[in-house]
C-alpha atoms as a PDB file:
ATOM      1  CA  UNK A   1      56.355 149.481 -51.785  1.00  0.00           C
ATOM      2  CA  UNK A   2      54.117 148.341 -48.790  1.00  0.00           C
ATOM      3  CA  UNK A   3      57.948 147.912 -46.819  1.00  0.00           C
ATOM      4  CA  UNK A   4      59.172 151.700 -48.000  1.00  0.00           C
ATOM      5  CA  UNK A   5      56.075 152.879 -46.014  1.00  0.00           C
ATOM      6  CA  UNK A   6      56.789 150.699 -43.290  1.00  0.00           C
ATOM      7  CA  UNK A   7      60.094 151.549 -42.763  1.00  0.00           C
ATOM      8  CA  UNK A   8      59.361 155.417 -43.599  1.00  0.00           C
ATOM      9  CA  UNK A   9      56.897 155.547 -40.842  1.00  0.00           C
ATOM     10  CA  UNK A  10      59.079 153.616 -38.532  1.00  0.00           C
ATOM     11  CA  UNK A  11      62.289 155.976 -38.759  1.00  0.00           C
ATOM     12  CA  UNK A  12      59.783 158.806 -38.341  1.00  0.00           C
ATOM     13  CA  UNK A  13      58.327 157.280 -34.948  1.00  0.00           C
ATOM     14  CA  UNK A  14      62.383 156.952 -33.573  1.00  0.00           C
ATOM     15  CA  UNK A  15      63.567 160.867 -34.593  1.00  0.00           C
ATOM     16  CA  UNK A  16      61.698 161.867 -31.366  1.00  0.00           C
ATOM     17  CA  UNK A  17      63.718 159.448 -29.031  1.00  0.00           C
ATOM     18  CA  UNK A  18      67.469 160.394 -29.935  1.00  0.00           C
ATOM     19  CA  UNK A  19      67.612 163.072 -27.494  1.00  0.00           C
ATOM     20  CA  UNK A  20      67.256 161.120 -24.791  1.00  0.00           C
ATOM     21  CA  UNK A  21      69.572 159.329 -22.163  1.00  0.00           C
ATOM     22  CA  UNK A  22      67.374 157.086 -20.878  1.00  0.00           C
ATOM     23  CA  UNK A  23      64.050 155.036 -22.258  1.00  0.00           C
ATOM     24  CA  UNK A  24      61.159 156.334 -19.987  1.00  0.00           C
ATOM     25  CA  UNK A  25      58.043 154.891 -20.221  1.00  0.00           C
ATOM     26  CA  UNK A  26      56.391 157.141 -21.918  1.00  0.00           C
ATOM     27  CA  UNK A  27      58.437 157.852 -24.367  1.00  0.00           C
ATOM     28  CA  UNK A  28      58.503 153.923 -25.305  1.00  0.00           C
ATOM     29  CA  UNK A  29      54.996 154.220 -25.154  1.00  0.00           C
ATOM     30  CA  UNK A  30      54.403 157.199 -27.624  1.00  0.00           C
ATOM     31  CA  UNK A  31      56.811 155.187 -29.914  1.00  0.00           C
ATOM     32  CA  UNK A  32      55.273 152.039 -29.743  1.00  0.00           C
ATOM     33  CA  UNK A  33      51.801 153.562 -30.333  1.00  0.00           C
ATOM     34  CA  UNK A  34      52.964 155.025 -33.628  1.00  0.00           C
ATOM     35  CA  UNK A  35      54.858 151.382 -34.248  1.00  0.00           C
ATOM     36  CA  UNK A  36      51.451 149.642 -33.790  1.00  0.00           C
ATOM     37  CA  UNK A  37      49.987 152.219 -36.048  1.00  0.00           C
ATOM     38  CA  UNK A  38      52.493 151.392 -38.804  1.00  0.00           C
ATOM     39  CA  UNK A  39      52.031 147.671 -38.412  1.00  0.00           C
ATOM     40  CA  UNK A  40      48.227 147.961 -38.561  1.00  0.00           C
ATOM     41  CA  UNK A  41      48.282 150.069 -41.697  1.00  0.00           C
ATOM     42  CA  UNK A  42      50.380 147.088 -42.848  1.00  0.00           C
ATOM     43  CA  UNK A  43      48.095 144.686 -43.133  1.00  0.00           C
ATOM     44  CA  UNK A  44      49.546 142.835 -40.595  1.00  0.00           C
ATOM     45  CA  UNK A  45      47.464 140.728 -37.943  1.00  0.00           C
ATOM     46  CA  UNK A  46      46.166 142.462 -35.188  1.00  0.00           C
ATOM     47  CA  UNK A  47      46.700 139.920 -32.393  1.00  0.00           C
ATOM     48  CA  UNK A  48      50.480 139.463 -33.872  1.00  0.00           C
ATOM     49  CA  UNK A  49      50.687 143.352 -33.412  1.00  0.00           C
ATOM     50  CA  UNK A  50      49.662 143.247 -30.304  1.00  0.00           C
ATOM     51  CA  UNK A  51      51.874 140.962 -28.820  1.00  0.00           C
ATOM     52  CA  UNK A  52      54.669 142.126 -30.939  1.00  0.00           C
ATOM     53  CA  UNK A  53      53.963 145.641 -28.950  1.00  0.00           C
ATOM     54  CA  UNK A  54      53.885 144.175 -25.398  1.00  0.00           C
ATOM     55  CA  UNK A  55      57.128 142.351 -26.011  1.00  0.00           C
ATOM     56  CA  UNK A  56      58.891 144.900 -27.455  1.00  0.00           C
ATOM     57  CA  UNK A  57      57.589 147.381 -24.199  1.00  0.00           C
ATOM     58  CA  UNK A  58      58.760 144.863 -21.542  1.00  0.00           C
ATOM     59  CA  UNK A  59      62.520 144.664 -23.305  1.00  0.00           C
ATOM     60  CA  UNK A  60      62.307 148.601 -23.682  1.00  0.00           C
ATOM     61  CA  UNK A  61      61.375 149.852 -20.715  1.00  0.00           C
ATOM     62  CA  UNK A  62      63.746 151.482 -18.537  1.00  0.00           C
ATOM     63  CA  UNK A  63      66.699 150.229 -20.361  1.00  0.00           C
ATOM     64  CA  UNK A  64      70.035 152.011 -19.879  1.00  0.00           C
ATOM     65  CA  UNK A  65      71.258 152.548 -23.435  1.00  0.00           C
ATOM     66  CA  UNK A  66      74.436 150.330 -24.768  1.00  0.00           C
ATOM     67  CA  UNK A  67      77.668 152.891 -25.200  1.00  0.00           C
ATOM     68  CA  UNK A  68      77.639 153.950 -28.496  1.00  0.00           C
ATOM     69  CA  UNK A  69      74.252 153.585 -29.042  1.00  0.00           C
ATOM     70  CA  UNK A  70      71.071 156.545 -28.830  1.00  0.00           C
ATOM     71  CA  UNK A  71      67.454 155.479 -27.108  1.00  0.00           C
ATOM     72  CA  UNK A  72      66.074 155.777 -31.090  1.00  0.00           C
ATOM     73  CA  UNK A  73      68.669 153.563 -32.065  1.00  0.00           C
ATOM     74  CA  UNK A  74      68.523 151.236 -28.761  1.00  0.00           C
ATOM     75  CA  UNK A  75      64.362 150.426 -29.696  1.00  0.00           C
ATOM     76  CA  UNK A  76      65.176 150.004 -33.209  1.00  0.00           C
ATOM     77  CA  UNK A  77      67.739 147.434 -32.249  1.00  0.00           C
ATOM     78  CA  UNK A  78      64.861 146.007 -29.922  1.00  0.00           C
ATOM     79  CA  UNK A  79      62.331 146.189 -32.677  1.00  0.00           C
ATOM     80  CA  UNK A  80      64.483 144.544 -35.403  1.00  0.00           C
ATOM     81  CA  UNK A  81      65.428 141.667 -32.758  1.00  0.00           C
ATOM     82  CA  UNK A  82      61.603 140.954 -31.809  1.00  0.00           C
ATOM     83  CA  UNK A  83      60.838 141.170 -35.810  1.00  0.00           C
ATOM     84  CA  UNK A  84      63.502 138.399 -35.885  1.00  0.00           C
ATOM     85  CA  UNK A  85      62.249 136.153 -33.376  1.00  0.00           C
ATOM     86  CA  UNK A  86      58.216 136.508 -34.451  1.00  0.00           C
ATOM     87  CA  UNK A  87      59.115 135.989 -38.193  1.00  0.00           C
ATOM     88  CA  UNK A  88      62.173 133.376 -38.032  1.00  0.00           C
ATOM     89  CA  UNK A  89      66.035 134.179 -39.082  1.00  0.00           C
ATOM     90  CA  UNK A  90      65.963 131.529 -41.425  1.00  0.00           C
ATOM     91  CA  UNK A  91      64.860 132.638 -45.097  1.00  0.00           C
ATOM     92  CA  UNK A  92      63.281 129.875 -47.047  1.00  0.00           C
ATOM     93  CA  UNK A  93      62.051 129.820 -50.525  1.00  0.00           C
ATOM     94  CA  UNK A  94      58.715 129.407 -51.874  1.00  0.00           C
ATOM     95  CA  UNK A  95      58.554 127.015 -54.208  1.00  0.00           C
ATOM     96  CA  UNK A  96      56.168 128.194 -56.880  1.00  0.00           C
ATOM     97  CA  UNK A  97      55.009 126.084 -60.042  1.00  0.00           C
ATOM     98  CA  UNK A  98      54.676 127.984 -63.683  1.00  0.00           C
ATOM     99  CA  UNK A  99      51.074 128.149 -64.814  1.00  0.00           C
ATOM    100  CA  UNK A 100      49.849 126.208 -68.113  1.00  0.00           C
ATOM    101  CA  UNK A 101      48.579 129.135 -70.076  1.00  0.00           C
ATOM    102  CA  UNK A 102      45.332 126.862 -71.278  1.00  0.00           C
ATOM    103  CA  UNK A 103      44.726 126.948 -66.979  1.00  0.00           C
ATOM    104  CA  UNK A 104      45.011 130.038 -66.764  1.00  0.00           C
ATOM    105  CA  UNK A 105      43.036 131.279 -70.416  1.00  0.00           C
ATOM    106  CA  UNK A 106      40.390 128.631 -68.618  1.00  0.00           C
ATOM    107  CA  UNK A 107      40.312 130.836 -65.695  1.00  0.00           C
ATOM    108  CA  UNK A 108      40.222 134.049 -66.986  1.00  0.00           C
ATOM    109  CA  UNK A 109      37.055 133.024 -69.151  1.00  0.00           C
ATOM    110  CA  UNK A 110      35.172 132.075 -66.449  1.00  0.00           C
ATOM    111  CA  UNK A 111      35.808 135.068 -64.233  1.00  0.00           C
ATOM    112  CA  UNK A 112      34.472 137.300 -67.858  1.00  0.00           C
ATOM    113  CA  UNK A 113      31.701 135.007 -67.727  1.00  0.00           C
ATOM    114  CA  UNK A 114      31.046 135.854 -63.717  1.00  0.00           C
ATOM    115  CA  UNK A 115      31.401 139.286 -64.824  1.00  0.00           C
ATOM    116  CA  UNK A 116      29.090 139.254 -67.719  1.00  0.00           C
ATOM    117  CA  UNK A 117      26.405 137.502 -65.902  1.00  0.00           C
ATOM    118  CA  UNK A 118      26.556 140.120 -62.782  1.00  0.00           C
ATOM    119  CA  UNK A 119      26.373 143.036 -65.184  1.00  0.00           C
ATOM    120  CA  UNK A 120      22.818 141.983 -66.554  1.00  0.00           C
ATOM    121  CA  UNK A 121      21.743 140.901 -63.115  1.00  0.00           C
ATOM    122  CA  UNK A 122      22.341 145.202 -62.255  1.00  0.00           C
ATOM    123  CA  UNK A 123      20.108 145.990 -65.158  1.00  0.00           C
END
């Protein structure tokens, strides 16, 4: 769900750059703001989003765009390559372990207990 957004937002940010023949400044600029704004309403870390921007700005800048290719389509192919290199091309799996239900019965009685005890502490 969190990724729809993302990716909703970020198509939205590139519609205004197709026009274009060449990447100025500040039209990388105005797109990358609107990227940063994306990523922050992500969740994600505001020093990687930071640096994420600044690389992404020094590849984008002034670029002539690739034949075939538009200057939305040339910074999304920039994005998706910097996306790469900060989170890693190689997937790996998470190896999780299955909960013993008396655990996890333990746990959820002592988090009613927490509960309990903060509701008479209000009254």
């Amino acid at each position: 769900m969190a990724f729809d957004s993302l990716s909703e937002k970020l198509q939205n940010v590139f519609k205004n750059l197709r026009s274009k023949g060449r990447l100025t400044e500040d039209d990388v600029k105005a797109a990358l703001k609107e990227v940063k704004m994306a990523l922050l309403e992500a969740d994600v870390n505001f020093k990687v989003v930071k640096q994420f921007v600044k690389d992404v700005q020094e590849r984008a800048i002034g670029q002539d765009v690739m034949n075939g290719l538009n200057p939305g389509q040339m910074v999304i192919k920039i994005v998706n390559e910097e996306m790469v290199r900060l989170m890693g091309s190689e997937t790996t799996e998470i190896a999780l372990r299955p909960v013993k239900k008396k655990n996890l019965l333990q746990q959820i009685k002592k988090l009613w207990k927490i509960r309990c005890s903060l509701r008479q502490r209000e009254r």
